[in-house]
Structure formats: C-alpha cells, structure tokens
C-alpha atoms as a PDB file:
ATOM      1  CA  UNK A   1      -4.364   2.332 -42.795  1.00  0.00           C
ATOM      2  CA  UNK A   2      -5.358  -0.148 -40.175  1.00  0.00           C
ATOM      3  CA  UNK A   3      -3.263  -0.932 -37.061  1.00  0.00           C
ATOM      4  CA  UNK A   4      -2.813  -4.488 -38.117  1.00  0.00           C
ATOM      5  CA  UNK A   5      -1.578  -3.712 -41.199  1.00  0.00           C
ATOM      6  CA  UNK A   6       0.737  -0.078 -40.249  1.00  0.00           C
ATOM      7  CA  UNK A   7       2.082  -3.199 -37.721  1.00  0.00           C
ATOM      8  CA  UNK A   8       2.769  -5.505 -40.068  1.00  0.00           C
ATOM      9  CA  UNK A   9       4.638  -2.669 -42.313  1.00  0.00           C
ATOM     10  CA  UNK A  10       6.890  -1.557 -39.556  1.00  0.00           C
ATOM     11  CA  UNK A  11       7.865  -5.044 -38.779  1.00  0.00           C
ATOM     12  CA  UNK A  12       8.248  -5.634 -42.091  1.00  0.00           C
ATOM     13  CA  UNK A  13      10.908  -2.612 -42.047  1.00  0.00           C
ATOM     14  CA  UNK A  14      12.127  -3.821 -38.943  1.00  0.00           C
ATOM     15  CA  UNK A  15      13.215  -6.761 -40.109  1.00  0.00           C
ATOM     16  CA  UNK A  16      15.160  -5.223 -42.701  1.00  0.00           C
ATOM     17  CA  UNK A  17      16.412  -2.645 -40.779  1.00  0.00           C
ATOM     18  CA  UNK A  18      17.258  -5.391 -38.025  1.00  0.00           C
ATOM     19  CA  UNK A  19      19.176  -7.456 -40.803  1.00  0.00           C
ATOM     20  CA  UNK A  20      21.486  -4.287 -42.475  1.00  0.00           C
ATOM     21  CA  UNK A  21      22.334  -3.201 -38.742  1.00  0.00           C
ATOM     22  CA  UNK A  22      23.603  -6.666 -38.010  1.00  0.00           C
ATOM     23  CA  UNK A  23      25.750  -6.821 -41.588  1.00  0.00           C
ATOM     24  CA  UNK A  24      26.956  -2.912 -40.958  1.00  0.00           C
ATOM     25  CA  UNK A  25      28.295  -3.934 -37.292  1.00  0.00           C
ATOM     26  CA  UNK A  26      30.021  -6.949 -38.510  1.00  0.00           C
ATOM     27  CA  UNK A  27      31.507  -4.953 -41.394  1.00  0.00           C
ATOM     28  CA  UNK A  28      32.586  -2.028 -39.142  1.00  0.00           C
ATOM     29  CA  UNK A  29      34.240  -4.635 -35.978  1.00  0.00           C
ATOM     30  CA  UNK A  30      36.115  -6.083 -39.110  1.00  0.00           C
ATOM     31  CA  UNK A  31      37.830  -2.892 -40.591  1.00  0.00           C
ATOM     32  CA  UNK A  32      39.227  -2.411 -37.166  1.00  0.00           C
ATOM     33  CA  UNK A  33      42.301  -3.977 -38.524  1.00  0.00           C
ATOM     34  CA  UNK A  34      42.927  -6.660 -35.188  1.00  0.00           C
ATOM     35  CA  UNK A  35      44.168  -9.834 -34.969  1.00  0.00           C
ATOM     36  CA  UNK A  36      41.282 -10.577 -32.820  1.00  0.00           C
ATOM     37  CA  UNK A  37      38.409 -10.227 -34.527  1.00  0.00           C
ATOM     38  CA  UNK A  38      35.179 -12.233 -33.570  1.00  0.00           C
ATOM     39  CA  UNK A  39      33.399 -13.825 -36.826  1.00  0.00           C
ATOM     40  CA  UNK A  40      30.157 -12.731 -36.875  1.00  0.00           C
ATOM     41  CA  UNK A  41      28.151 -16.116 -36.900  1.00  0.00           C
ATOM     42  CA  UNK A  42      25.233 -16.518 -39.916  1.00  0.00           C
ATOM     43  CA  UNK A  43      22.430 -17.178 -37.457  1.00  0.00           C
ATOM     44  CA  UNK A  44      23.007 -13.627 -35.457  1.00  0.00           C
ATOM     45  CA  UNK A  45      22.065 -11.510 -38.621  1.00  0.00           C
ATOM     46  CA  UNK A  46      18.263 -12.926 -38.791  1.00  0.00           C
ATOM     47  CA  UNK A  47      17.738 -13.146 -34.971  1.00  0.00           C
ATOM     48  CA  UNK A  48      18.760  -9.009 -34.906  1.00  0.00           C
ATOM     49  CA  UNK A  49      16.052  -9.032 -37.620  1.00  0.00           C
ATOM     50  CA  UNK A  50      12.972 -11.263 -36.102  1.00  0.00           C
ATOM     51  CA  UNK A  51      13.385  -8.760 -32.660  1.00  0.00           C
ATOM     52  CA  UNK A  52      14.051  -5.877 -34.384  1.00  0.00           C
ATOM     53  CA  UNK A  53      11.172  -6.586 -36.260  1.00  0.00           C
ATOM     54  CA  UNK A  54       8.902  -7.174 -33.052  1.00  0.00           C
ATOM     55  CA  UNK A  55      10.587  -3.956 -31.843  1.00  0.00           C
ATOM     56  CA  UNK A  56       9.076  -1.877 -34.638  1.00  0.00           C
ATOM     57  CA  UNK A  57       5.930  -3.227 -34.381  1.00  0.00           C
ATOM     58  CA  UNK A  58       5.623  -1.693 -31.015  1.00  0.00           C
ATOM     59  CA  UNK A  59       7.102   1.298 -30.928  1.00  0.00           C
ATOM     60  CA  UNK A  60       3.441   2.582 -32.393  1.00  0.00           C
ATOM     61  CA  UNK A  61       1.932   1.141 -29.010  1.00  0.00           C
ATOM     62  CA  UNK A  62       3.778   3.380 -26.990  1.00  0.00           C
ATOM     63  CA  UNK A  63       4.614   5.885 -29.411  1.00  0.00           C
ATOM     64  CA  UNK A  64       1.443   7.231 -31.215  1.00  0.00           C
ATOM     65  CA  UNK A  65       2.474  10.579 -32.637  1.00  0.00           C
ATOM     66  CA  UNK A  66       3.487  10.225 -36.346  1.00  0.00           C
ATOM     67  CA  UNK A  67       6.989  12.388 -36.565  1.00  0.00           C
ATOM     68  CA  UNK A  68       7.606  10.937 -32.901  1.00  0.00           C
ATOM     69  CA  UNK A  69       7.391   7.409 -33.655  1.00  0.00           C
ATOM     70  CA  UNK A  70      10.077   7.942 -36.841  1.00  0.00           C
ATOM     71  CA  UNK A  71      12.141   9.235 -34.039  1.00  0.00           C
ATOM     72  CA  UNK A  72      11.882   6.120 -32.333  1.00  0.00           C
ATOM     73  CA  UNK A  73      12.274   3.776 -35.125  1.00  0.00           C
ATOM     74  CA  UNK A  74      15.237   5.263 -35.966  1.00  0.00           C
ATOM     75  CA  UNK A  75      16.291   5.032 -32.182  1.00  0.00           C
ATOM     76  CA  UNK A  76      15.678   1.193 -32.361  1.00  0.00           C
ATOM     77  CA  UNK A  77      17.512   0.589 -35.452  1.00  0.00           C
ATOM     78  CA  UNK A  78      20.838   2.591 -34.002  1.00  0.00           C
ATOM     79  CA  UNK A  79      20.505   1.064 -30.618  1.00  0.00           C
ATOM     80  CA  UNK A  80      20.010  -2.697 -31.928  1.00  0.00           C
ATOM     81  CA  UNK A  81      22.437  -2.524 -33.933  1.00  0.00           C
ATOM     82  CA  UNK A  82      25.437  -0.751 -30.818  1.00  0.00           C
ATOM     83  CA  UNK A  83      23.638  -4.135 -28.813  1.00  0.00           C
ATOM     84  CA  UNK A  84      24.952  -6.174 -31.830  1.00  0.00           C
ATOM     85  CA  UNK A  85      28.378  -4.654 -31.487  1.00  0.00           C
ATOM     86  CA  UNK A  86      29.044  -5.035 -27.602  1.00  0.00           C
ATOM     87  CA  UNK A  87      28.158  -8.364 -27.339  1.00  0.00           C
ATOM     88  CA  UNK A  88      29.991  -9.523 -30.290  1.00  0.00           C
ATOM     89  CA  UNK A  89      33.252  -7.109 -29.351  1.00  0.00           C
ATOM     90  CA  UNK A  90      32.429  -5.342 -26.445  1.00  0.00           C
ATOM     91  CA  UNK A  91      32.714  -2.139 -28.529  1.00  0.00           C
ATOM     92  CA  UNK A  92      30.230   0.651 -28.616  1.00  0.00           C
ATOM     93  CA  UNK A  93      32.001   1.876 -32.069  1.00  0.00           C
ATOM     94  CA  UNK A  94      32.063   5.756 -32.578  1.00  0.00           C
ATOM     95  CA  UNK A  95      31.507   5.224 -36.665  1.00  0.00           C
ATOM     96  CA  UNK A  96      28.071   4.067 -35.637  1.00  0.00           C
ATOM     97  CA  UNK A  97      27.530   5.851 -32.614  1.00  0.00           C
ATOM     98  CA  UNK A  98      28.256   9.374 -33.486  1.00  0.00           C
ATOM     99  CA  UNK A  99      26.374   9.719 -36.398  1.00  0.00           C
ATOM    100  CA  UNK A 100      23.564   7.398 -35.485  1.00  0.00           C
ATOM    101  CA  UNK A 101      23.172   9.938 -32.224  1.00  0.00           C
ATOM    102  CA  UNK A 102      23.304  13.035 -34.684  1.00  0.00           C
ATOM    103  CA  UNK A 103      20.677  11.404 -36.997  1.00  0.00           C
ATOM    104  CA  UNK A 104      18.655  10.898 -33.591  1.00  0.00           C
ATOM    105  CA  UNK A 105      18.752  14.529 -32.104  1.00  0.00           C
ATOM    106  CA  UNK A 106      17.911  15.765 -35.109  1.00  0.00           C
ATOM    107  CA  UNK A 107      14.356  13.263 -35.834  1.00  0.00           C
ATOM    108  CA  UNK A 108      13.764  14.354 -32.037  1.00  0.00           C
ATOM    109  CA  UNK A 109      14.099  18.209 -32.597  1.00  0.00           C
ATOM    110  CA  UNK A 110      12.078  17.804 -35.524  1.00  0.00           C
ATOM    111  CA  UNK A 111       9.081  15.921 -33.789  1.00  0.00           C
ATOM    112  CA  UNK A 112       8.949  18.454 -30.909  1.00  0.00           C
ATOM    113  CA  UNK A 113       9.271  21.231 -33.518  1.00  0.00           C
ATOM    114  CA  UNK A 114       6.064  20.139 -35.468  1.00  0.00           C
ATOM    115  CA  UNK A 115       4.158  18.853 -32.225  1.00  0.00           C
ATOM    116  CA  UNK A 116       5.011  21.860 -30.164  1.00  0.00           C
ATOM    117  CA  UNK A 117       6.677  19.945 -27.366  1.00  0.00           C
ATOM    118  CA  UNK A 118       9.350  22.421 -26.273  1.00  0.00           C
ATOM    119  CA  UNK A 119       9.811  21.539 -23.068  1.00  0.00           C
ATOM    120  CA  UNK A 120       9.839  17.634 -23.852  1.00  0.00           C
ATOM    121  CA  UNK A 121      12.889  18.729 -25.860  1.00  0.00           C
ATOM    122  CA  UNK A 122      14.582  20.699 -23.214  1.00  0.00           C
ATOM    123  CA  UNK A 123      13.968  18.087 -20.363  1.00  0.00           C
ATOM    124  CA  UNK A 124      15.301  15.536 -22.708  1.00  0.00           C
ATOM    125  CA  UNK A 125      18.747  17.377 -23.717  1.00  0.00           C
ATOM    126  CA  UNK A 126      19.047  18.157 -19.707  1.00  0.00           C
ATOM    127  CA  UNK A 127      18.273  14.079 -19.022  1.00  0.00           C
ATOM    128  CA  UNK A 128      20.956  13.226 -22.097  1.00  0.00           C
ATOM    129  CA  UNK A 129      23.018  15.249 -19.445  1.00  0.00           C
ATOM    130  CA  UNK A 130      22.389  13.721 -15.754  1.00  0.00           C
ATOM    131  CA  UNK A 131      22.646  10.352 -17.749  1.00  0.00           C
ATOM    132  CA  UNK A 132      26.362  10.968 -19.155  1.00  0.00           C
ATOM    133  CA  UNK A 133      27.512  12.614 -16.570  1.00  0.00           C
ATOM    134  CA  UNK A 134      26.576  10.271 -14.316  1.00  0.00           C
ATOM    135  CA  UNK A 135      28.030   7.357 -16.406  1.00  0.00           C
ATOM    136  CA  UNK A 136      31.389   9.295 -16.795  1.00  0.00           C
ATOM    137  CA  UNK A 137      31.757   9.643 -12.748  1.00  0.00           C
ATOM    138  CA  UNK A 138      31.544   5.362 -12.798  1.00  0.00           C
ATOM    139  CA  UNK A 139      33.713   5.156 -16.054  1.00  0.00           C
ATOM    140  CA  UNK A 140      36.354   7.245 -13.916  1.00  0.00           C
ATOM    141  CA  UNK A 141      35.877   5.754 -10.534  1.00  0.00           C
ATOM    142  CA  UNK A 142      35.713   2.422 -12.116  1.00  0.00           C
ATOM    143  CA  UNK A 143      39.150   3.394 -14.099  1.00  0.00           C
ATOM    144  CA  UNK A 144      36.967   2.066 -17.264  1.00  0.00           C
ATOM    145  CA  UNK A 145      37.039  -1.801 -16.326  1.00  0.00           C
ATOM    146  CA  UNK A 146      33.597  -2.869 -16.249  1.00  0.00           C
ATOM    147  CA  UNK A 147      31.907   0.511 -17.415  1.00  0.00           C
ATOM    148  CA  UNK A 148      33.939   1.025 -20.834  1.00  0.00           C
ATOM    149  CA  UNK A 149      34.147   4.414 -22.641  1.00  0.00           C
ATOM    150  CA  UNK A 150      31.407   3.478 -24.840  1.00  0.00           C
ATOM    151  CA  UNK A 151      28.857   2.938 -22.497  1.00  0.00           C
ATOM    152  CA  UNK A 152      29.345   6.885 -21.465  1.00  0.00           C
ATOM    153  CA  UNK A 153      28.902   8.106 -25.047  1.00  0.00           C
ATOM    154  CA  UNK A 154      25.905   5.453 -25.431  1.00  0.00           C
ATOM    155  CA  UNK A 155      24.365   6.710 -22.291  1.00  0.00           C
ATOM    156  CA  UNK A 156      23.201  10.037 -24.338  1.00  0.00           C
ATOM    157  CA  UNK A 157      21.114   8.996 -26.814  1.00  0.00           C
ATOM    158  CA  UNK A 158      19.512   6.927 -24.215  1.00  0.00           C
ATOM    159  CA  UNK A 159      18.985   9.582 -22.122  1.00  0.00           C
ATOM    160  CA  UNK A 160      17.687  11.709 -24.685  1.00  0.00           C
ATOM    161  CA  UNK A 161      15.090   9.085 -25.433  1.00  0.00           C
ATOM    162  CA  UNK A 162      13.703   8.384 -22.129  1.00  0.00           C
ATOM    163  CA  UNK A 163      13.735  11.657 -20.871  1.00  0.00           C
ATOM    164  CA  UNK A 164      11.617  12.966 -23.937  1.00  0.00           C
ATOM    165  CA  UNK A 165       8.975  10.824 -22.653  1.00  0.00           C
ATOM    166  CA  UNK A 166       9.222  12.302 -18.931  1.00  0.00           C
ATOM    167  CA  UNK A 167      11.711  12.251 -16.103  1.00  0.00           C
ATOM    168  CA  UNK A 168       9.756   8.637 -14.888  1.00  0.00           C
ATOM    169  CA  UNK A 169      11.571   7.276 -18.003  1.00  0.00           C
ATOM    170  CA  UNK A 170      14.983   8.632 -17.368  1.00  0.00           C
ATOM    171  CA  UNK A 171      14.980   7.257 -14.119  1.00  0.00           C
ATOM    172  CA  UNK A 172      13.403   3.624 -14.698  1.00  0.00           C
ATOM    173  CA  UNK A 173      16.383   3.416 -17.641  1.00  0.00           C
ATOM    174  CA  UNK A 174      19.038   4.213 -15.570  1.00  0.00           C
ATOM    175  CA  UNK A 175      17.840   2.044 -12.688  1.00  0.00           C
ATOM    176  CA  UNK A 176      16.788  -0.811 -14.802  1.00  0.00           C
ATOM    177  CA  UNK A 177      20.194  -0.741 -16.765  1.00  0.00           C
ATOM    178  CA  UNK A 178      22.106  -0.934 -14.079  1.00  0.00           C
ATOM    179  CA  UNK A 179      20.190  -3.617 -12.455  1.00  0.00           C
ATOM    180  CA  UNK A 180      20.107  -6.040 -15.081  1.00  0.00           C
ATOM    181  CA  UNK A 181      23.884  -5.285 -15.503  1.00  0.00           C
ATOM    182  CA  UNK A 182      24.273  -5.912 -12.139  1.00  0.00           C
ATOM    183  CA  UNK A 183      22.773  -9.176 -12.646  1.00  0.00           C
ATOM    184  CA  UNK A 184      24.264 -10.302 -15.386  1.00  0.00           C
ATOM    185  CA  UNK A 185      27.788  -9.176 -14.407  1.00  0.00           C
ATOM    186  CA  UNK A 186      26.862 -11.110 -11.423  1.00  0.00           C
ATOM    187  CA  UNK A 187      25.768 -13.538 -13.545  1.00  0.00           C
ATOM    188  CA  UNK A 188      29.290 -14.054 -15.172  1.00  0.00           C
ATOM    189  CA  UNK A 189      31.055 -13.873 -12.579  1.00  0.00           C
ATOM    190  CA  UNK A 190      29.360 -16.919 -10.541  1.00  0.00           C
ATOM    191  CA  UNK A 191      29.962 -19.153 -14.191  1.00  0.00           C
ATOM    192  CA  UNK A 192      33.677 -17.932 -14.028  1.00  0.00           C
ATOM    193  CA  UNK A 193      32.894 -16.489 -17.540  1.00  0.00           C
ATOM    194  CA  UNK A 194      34.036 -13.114 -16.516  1.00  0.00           C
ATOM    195  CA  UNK A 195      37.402 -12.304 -14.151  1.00  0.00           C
ATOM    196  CA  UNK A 196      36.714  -9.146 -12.034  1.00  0.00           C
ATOM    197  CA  UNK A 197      39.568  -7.312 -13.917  1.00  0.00           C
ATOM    198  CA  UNK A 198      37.848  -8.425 -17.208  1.00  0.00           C
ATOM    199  CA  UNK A 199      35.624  -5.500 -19.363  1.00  0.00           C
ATOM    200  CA  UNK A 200      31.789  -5.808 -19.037  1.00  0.00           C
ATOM    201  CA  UNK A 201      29.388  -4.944 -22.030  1.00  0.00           C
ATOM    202  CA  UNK A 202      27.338  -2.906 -20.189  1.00  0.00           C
ATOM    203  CA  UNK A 203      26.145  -1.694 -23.469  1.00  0.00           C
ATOM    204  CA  UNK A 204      23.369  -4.244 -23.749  1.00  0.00           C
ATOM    205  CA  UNK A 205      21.794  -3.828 -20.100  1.00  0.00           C
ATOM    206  CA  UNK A 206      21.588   0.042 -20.727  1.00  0.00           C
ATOM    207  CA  UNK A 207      19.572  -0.998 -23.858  1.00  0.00           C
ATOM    208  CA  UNK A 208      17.537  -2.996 -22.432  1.00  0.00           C
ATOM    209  CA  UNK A 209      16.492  -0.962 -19.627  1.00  0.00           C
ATOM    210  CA  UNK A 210      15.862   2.214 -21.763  1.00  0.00           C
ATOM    211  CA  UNK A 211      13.625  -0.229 -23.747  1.00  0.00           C
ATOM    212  CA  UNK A 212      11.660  -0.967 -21.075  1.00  0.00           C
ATOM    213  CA  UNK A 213      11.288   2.859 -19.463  1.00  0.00           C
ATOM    214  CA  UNK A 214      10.090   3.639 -22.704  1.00  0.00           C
ATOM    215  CA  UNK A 215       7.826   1.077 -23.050  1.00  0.00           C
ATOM    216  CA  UNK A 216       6.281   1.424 -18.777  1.00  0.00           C
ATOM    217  CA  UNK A 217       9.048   3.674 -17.271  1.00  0.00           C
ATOM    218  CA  UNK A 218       5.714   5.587 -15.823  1.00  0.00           C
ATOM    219  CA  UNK A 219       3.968   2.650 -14.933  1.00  0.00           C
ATOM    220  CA  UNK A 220       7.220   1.111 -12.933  1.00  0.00           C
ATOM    221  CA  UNK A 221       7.658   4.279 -10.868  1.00  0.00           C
ATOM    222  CA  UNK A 222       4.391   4.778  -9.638  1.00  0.00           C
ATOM    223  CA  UNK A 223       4.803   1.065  -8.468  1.00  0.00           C
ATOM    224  CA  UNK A 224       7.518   1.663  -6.712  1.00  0.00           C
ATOM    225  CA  UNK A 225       6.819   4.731  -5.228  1.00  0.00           C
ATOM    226  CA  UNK A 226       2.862   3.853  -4.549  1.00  0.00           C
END
C-alpha cells in the first residue's frame, strides 16, 4: 500500500473516529445529571472530525513502526476527544479517561513487546510519573483553581506518550503545555473572559503541546539548547 493511499485510509478513520469521540463526549457531559449542561453545538462534531482526520494522517510521518503507530492512533482518538470535553465543560471525565488510558498502556506495552523496545517502555512509565507528579504539586499549590483534578490524571497518558519517544519529548510537552496555557489563560484574562478565581481548561494546552513534542519535541530541544 502506497503512502498516499495508507494516508488517505487513516484520515478516512480519523474522521470517523474524530466524529464518534465528539457524539460520546456530548453524550457522557449530558448523563452528568446538572442543571448546567452546555449543548453541544452541530458544527463541533464535524470540525473534531476534519482535524482528527488530519491528525491521523500524520501520525505515520512521525510514527513509522506498524504496532507503534496503532498506539498512537488510538492516543489521538482518546486525547481529541478529553480536548472536546474541557472546552465544552471544563471536565476531563474519568468514564473516558480511565479506560481510554488503560486501552493506551496496554497498545504501548504491546508495541514495545513486539519491537523489543524495553527501555522505551520503562522511560515512558517513569515520564507518565515526573509528569503527574509534577501536575499534582500545582493542582495542590494552586488549591485546584486553574489546574483542575483532571488535568493531573490527563497528564499520564501524556506523559506516557512523549516519553516513549525520548525524554526530549517529555520535556518539550510539559514546557509547551504550560506555555500555551500560560498564554491563553493570559489570554482570557486581558478579554475579561476569565476571573482569576475562575477554573482554567488546561486540558487543551497540555494536548496541544504533547502534540507537538511528539511531532518535533527533538527538534525543539536541540534548538533551544544549541
């Protein structure tokens, strides 16, 4: 199978993926049984689709091995879908979250397993660690205002991700996440969108920056450093 057309597969998949992880985080927000609840809008279900889509496309650039880049895929789908959720409720929900991270360990163990990548494995279950840990210290300094529960139990999977791929990953993620949360707390805050006592989706930002460590996490280092 060509590249154009295992591209045009996966983004194919994507899409659909994209699409059911938008409809199962509106459906799980709305059984929370709150007064509250945000309506999903129609147009947010086909955007998660068109860059989840692109999303799966990639992951083969910068994921070539075969049981690896299933890992990934599936790592896409789970986190696009926890984006979908904190934006729309600031909620990183644990029905989603738990399993989705169980599901993930498990594609991981099974790609270093068949490729022989041991210590990949290990560094990645010690960066799941440095990565929660030290989200918990800010959720508890912070008293969990603007860094919410969620974001701690999120913070493993990334971690797990991006450290897989080396400990240049783990760092660009947690760097990048906290600097485009910075911003766009900042952001808020300037447009009076956001009170300082008001809760933050960090959620997204820590997305977004493990996307992007995964993607040049080695690349952005040795710029920095070099």
């Amino acid at each position: 199978m060509s590249d154009a057309v295992l591209g045009l597969l996966l983004a194919v998949i994507g899409g659909a993926a994209g699409w059911t992880g938008a409809k199962i985080a509106d459906r799980v927000l709305s059984d929370r049984g709150e007064d509250d609840i945000v309506v999903q809008p129609s147009w947010v279900a086909p955007v998660v689709a068109v860059f989840t889509a692109a999303l799966f496309g990639l992951v083969p650039v910068f994921v070539e091995d075969g049981f690896l880049t299933v890992a990934y895929l599936w790592f896409v789908a789970l986190t696009m879908t926890l984006f979908v959720t904190d934006v729309q409720a600031r909620l990183i929900p644990d029905r989603i979250n738990y399993p989705g991270t169980g599901i993930a360990a498990g594609l991981l163990l099974v790609a270093a397993v068949a490729d022989g990548a041991s210590s990949s494995l290990s560094r990645a279950a010690v960066g799941a660690g440095i990565y929660f840990v030290l989200t918990l210290g800010l959720f508890v300094v912070g008293g969990g205002r603007s860094f919410g529960g969620g974001d701690v139990k999120l913070s493993v999977v990334l971690g797990l991700y991006t450290a897989f791929l080396g400990w240049d990953a783990l760092a660009a993620a947690i760097v990048l996440g906290f600097l485009i949360g910075g911003v766009a707390g900042l952001v808020l805050l300037v447009s009076r969108m956001r009170g300082l006592r008001d809760h933050f989706a960090f959620g997204p930002p820590m997305i977004l920056g493990a996307y992007i460590a995964i993607a040049a996490g080695e690349e952005l280092v040795r710029w920095y450093v070099g």
